[in-house]
C-alpha atoms as a PDB file:
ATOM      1  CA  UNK A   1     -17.651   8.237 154.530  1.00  0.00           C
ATOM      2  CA  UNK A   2     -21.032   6.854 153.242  1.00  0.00           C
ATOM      3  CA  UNK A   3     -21.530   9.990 150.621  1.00  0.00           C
ATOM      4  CA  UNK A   4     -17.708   9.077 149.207  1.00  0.00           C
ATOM      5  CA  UNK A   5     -18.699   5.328 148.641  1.00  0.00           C
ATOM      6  CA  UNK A   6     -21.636   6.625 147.345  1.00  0.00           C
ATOM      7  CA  UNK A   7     -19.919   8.655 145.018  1.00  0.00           C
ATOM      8  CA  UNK A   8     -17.513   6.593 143.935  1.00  0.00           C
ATOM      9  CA  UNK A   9     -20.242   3.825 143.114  1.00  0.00           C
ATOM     10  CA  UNK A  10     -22.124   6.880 141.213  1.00  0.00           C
ATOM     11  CA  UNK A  11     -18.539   7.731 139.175  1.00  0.00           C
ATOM     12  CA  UNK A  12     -18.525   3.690 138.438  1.00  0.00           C
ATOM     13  CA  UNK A  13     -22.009   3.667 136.811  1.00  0.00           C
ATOM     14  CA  UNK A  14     -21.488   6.546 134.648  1.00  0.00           C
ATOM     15  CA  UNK A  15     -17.997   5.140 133.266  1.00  0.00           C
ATOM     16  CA  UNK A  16     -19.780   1.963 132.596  1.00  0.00           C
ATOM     17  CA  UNK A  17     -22.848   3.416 130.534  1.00  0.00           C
ATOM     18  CA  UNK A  18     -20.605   5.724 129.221  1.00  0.00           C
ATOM     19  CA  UNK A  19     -18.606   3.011 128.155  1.00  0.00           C
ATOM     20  CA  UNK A  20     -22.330   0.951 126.882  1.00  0.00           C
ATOM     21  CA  UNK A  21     -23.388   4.301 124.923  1.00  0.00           C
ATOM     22  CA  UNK A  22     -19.480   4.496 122.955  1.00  0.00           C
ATOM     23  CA  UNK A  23     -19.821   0.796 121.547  1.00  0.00           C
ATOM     24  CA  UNK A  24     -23.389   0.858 121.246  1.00  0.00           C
ATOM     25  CA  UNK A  25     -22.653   3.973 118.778  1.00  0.00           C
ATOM     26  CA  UNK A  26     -19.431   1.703 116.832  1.00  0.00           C
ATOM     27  CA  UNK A  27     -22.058  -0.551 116.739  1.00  0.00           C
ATOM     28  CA  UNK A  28     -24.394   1.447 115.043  1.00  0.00           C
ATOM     29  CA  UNK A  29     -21.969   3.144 112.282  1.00  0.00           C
ATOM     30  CA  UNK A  30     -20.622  -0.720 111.750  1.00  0.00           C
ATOM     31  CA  UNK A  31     -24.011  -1.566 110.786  1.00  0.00           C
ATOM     32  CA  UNK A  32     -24.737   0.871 108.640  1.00  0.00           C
ATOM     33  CA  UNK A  33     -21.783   0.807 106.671  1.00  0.00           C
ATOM     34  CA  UNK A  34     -22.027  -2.702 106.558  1.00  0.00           C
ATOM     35  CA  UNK A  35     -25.868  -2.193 105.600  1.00  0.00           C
ATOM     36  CA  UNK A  36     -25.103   0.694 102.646  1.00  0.00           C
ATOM     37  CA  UNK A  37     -22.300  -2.176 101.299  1.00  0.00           C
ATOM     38  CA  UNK A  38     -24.538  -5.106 101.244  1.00  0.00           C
ATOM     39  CA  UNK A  39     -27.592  -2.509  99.407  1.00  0.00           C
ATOM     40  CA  UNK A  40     -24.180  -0.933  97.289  1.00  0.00           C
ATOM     41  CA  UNK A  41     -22.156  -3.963  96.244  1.00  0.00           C
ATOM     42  CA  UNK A  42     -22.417  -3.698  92.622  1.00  0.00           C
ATOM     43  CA  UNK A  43     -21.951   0.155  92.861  1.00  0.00           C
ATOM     44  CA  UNK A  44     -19.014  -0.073  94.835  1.00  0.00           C
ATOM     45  CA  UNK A  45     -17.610  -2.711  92.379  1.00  0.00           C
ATOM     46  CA  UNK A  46     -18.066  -1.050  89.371  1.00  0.00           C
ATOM     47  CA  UNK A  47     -16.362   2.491  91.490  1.00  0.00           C
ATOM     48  CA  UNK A  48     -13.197   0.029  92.593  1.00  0.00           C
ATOM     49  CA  UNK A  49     -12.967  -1.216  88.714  1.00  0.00           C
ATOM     50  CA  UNK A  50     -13.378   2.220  87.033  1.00  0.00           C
ATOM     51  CA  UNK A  51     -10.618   3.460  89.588  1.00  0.00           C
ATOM     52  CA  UNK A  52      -8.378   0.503  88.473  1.00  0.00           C
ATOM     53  CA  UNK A  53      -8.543   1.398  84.872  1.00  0.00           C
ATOM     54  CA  UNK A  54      -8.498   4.859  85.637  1.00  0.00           C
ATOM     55  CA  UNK A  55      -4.811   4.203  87.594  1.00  0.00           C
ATOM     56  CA  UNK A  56      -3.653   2.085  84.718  1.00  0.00           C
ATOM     57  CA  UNK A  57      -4.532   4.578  82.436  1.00  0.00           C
ATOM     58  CA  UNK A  58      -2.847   7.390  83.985  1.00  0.00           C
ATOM     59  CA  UNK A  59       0.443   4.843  85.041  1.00  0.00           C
ATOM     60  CA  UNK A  60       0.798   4.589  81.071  1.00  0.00           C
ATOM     61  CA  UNK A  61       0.190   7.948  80.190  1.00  0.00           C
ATOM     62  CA  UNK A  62       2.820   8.862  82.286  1.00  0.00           C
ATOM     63  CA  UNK A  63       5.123   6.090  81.031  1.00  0.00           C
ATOM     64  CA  UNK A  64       4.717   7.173  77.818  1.00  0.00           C
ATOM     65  CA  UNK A  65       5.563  10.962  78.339  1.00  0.00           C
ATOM     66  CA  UNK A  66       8.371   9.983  80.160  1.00  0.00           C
ATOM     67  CA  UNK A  67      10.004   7.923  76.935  1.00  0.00           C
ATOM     68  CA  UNK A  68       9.030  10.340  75.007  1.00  0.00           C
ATOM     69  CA  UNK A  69      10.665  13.061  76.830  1.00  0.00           C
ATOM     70  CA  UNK A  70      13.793  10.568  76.924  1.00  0.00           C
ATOM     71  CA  UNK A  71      13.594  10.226  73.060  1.00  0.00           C
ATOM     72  CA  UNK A  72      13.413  13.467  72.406  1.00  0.00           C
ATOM     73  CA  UNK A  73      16.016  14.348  74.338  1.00  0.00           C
ATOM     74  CA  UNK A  74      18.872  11.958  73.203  1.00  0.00           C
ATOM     75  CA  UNK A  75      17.245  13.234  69.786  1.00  0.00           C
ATOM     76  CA  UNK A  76      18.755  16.405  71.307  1.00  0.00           C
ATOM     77  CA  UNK A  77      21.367  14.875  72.237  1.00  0.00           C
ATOM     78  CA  UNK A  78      22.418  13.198  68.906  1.00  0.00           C
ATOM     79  CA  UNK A  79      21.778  15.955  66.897  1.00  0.00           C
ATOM     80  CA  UNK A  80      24.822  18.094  68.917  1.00  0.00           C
ATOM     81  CA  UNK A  81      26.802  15.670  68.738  1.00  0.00           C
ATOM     82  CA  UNK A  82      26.901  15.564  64.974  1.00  0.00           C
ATOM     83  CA  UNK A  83      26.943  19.073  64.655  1.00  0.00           C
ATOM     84  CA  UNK A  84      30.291  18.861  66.565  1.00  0.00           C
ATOM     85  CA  UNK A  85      31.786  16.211  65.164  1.00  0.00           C
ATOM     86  CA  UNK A  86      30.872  17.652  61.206  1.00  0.00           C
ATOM     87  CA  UNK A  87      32.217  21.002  62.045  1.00  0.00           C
ATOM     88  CA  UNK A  88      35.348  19.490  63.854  1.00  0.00           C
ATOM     89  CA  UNK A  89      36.518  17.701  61.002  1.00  0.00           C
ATOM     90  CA  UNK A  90      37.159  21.405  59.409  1.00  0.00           C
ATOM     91  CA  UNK A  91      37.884  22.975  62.702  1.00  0.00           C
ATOM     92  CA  UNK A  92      40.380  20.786  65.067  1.00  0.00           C
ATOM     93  CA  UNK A  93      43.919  21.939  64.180  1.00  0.00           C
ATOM     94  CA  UNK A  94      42.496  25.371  65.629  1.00  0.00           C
ATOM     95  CA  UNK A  95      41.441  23.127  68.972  1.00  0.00           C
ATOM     96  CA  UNK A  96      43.473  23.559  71.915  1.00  0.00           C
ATOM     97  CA  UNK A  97      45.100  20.639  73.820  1.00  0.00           C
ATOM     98  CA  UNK A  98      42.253  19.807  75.899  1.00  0.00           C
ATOM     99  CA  UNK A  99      39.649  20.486  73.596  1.00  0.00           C
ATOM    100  CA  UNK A 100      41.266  17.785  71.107  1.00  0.00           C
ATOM    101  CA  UNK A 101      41.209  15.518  73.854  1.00  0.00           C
ATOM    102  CA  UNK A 102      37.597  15.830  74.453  1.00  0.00           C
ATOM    103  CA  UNK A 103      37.372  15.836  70.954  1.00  0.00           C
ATOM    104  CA  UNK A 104      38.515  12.371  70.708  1.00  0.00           C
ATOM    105  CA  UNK A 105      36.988  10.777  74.170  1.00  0.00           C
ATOM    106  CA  UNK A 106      33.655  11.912  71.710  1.00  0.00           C
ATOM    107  CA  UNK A 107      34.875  10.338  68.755  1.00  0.00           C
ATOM    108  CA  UNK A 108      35.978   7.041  70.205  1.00  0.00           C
ATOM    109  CA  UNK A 109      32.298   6.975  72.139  1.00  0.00           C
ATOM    110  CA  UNK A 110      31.030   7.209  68.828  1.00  0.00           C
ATOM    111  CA  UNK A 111      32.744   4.319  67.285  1.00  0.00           C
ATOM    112  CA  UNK A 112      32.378   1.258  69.721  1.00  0.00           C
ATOM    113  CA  UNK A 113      34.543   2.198  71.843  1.00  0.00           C
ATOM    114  CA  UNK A 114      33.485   1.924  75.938  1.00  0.00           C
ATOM    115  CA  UNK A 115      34.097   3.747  79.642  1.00  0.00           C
ATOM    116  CA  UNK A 116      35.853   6.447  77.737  1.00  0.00           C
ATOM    117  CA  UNK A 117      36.960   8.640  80.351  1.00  0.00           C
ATOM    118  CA  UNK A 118      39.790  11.671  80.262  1.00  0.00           C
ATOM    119  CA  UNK A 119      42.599  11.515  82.223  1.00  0.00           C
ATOM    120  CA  UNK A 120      42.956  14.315  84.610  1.00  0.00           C
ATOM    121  CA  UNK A 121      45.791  15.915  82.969  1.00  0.00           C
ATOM    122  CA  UNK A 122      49.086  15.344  84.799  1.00  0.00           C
ATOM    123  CA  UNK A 123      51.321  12.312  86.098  1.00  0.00           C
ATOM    124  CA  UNK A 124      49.352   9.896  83.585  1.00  0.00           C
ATOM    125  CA  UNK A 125      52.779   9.195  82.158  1.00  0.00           C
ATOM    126  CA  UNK A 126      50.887  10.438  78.581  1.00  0.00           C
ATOM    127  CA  UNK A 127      48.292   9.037  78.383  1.00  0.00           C
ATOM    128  CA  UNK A 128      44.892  11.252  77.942  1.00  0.00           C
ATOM    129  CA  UNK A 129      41.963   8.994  77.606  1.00  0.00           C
ATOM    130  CA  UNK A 130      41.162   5.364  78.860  1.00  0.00           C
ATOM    131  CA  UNK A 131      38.829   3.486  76.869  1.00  0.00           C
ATOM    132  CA  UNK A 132      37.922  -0.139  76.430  1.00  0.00           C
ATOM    133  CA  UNK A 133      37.040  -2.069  72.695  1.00  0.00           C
ATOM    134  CA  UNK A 134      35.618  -5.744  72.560  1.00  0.00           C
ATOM    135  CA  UNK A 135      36.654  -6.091  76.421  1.00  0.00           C
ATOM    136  CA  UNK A 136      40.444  -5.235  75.040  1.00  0.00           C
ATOM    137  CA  UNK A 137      41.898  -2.032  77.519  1.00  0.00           C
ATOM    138  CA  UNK A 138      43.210   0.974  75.901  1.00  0.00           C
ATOM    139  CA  UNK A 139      45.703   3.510  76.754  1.00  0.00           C
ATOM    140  CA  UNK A 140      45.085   6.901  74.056  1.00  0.00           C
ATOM    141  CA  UNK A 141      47.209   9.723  73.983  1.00  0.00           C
ATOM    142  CA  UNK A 142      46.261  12.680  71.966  1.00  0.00           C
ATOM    143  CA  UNK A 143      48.357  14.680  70.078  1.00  0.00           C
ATOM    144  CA  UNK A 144      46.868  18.318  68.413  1.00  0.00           C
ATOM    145  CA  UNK A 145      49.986  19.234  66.512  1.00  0.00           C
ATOM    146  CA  UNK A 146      51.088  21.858  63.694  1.00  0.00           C
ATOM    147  CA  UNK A 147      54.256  19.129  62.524  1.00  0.00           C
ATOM    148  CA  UNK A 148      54.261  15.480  62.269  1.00  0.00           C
ATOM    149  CA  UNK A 149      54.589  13.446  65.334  1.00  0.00           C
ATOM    150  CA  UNK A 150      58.262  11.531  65.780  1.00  0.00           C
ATOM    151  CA  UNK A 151      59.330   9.058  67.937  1.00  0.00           C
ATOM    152  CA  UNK A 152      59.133  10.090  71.504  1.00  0.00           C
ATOM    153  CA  UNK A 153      55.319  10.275  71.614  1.00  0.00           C
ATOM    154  CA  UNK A 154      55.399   6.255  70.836  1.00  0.00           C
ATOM    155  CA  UNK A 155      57.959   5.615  73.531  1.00  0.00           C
ATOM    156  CA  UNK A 156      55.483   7.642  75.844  1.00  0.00           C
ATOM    157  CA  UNK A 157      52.481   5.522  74.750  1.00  0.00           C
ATOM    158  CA  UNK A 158      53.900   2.151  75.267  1.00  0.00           C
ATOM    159  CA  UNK A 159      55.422   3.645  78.944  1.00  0.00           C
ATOM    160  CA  UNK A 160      52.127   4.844  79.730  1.00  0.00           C
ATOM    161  CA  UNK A 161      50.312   1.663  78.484  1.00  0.00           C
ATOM    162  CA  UNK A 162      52.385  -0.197  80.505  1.00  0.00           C
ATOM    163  CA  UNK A 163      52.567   1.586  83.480  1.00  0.00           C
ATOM    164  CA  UNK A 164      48.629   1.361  83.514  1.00  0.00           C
ATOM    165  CA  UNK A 165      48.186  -2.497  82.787  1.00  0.00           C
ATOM    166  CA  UNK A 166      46.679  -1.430  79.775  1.00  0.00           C
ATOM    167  CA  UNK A 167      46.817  -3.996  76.567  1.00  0.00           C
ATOM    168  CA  UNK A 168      47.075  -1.731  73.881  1.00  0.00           C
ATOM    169  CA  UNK A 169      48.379   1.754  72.781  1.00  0.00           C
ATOM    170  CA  UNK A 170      46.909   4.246  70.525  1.00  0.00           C
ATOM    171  CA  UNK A 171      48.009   7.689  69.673  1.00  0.00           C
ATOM    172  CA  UNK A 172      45.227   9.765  68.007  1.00  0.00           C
ATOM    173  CA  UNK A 173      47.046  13.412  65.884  1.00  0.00           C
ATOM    174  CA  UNK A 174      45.559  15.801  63.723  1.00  0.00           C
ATOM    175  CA  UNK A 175      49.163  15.538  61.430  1.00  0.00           C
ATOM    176  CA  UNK A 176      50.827  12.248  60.638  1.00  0.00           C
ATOM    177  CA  UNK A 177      53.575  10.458  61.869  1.00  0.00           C
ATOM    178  CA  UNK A 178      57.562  10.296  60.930  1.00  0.00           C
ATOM    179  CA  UNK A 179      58.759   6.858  59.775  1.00  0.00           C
ATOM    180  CA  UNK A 180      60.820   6.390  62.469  1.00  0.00           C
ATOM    181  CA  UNK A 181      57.179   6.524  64.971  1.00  0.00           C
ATOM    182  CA  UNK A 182      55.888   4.340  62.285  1.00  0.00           C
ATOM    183  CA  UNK A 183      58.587   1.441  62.738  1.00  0.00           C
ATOM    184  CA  UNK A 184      59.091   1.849  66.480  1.00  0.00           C
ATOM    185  CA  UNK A 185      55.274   1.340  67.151  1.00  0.00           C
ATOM    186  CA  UNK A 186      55.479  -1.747  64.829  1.00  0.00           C
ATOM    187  CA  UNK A 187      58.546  -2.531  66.845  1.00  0.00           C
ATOM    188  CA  UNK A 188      56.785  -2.791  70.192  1.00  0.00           C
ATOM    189  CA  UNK A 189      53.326  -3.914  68.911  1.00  0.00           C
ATOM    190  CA  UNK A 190      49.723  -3.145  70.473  1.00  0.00           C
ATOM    191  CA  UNK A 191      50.511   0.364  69.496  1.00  0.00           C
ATOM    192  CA  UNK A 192      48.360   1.988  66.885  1.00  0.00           C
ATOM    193  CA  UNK A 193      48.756   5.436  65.415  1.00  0.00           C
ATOM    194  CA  UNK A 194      45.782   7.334  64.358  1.00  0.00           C
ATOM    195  CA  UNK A 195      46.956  10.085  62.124  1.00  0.00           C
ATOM    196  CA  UNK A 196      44.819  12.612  60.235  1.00  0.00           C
ATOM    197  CA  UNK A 197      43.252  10.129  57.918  1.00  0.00           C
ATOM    198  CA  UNK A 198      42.347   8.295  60.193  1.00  0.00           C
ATOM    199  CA  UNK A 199      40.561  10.833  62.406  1.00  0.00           C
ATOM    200  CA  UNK A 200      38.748  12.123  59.619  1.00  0.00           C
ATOM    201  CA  UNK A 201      37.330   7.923  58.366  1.00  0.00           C
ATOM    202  CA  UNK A 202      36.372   7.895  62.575  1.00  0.00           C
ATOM    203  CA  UNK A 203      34.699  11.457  61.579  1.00  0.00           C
ATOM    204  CA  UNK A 204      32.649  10.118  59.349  1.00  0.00           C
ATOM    205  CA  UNK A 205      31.716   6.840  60.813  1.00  0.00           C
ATOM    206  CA  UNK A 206      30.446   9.041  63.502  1.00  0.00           C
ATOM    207  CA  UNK A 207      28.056  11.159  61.814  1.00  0.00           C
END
């Protein structure tokens, strides 16, 4: 019984010097770190500042790689676009439906017009694109036609337009129109025909 508390008292000690030795060692690296700092100030202050500026220079190195990537690739960007739109003017009555539609969602981006966005095809009551200009909604239906457009694409138009809570009504064609579409849209009003002429001034306001 004596050994055990003998033991035990022996198990005690060590902990506790073992515990004296571990700060005694903190102690010691505290110092001399705190020691190297107070003989290394200046040294250490000029490393932190070079490091600053050497961040900052980096940070804006970066920054400026990144617009220039940006601006060179809405260059890019651009420069398709006009190709398109110079070889469209000379190549859209060959355009299928849907490729004059995308046509002129492009066209109308290119001349003020905002949130241009295709419709997806079917049960839009006619219309094709939605676009805003000067906070004024828009309802656009395109028409890529080999004869002149009559009456019944207005009357879709101003359904659609309506239908859709939309102010006005365009229809954009690669023909004309027929006098009777002419005086029906003037008839209803906030419904403007775009006919070839038209597409082609857009055309070039684009480029």
């Amino acid at each position: 019984m004596a050994r055990r508390k003998k033991s035990k008292r022996a198990d005690g000690c060590g902990l506790v010097i073992g515990g004296f030795i571990v700060i005694a060692i903190i102690v010691g690296i505290l110092e001399f770190i705190f020691g190297f700092i107070m003989d290394n100030w200046l040294v250490l202050v000029v490393i932190l500042i070079l490091a600053i500026i050497f961040y900052i220079f980096i940070n804006r190195l970066q920054n400026k790689r990144a617009k220039e990537y940006e601006r060179q690739r809405i260059a890019v960007v651009e420069h398709y676009k006009r190709q398109l739109l110079s070889l469209s003017i000379k190549h859209y009555d060959d355009m299928t439906g849907k490729e004059f539609e995308d046509f002129c969602a492009l066209l109308l981006s290119r001349n003020g017009y905002k949130d241009v966005k295709t419709t997806k095809g079917s049960g839009d009551y006619g219309v094709d694109i939605f676009a805003t200009l000067e906070n004024t909604s828009c309802a656009i239906q395109c028409k890529r036609s080999s004869k002149n457009i009559g009456n019944k694409a207005v009357q879709e138009i101003y359904s659609g337009k309506n239908y859709h809570g939309k102010v006005i009504g365009i229809i954009m064609t690669n023909q004309f129109f027929t006098k009777q579409a002419i005086d029906t849209a003037r008839k209803h009003g906030h419904i403007y025909l775009f006919d070839r002429n038209h597409i082609n001034e857009l055309i070039q306001s684009a480029l």
